[in-house]
Protein backbone atom coordinates (compact mmCIF):
# COMPACT_ATOMS: atom_id res chain seq x y z
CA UNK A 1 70.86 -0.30 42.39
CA UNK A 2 69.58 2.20 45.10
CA UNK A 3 70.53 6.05 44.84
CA UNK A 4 71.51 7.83 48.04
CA UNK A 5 69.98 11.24 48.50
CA UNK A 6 72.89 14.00 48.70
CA UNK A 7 71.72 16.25 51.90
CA UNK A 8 73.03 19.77 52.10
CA UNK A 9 74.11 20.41 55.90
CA UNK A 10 73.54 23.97 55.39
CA UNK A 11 69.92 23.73 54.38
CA UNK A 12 69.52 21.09 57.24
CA UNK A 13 71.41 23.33 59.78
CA UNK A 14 68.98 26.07 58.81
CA UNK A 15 65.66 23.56 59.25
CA UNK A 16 67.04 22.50 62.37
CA UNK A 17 67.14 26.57 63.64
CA UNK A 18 63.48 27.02 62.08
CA UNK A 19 62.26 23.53 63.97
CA UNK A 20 64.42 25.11 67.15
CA UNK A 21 61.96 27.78 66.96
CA UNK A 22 59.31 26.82 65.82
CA UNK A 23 59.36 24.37 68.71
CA UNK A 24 59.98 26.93 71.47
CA UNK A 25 57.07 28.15 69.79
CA UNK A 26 54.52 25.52 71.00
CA UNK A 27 55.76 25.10 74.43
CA UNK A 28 54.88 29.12 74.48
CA UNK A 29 51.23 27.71 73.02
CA UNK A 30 50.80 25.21 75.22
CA UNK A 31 51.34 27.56 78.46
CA UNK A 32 49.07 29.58 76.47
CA UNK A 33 46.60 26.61 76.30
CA UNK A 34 47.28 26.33 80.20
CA UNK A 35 46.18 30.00 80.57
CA UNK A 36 43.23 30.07 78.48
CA UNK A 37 41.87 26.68 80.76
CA UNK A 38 42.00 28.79 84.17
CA UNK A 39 39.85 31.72 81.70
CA UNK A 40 37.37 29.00 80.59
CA UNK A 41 36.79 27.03 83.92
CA UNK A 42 35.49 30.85 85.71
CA UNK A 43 33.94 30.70 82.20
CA UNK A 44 31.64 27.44 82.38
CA UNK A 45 30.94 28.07 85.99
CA UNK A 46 29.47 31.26 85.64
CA UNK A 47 27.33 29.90 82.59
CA UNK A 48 26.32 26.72 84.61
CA UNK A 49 24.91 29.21 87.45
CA UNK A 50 21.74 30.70 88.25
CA UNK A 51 23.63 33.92 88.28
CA UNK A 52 24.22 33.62 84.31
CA UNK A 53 20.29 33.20 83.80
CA UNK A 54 19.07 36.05 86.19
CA UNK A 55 21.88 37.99 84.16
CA UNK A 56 20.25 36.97 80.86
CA UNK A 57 16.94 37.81 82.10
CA UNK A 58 17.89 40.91 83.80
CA UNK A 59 20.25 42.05 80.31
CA UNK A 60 22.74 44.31 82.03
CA UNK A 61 25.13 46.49 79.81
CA UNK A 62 28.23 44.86 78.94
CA UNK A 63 30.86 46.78 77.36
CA UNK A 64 32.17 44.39 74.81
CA UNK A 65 35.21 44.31 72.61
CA UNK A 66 34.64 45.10 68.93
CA UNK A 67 33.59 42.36 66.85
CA UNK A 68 33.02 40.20 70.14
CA UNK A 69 30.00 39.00 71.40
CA UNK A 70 28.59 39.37 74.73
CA UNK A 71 28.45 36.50 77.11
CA UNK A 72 24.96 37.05 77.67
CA UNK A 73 23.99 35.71 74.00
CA UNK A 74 22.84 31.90 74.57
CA UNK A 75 25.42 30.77 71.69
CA UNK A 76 28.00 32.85 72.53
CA UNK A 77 29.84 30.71 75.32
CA UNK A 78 28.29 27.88 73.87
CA UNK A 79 30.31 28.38 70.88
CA UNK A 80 33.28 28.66 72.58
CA UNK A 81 32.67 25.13 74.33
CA UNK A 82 31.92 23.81 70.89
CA UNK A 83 35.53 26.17 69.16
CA UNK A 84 37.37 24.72 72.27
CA UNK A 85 36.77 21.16 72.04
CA UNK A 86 37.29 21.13 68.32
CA UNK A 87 40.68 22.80 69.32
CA UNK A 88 41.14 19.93 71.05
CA UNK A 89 40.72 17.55 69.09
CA UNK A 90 42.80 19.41 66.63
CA UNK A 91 45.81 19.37 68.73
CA UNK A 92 45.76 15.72 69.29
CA UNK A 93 45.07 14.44 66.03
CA UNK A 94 48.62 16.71 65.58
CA UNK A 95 49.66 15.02 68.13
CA UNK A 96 49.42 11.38 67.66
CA UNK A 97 50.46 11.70 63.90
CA UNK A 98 53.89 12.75 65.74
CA UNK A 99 53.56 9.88 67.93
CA UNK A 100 52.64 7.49 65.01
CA UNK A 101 55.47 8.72 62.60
């Protein structure tokens, strides 16, 4: 003989209005995401060019941010590839567990 699990609406209506936002949420994330791709393609280009190594050799001052680094480090952008990617990966491991369940 099987049980059936007594649900409280209530507690469910207020999931459903913390997944509501929650939700709304991500979309904001993922035009956030969409954002951050137009930063990083100017990004990869300038570290691809010749510009980025006469700029390394030629170590201009770059007012940075505090506690960032300056794009002029070798592993500083490189890191970033490396953070991004991982991000990526990250976001659709998420997202095939949703797809899978």
């Amino acid at each position: 003989m099987s049980k059936n699990k007594m649900y409280d609406a209530q507690v469910l209506q207020q999931q459903y209005e913390q997944w509501h936002d929650l939700h709304r949420q991500m979309r904001e994330a993922q035009q956030k995401w969409q954002a951050a791709e137009k930063l990083w393609q100017e990004l990869q280009a300038y570290y691809q060019s010749e510009q980025w190594l006469e700029d390394y050799e030629n170590a201009p001052e770059l007012s940075c941010r505090e506690g960032e680094y300056s794009i002029l480090s070798q592993d500083t952008l490189w890191n970033a590839l490396e953070e991004r990617r991982q991000q990526a990966i990250d976001w659709m491991k998420l997202s095939l567990s949703v797809i899978e369940n």
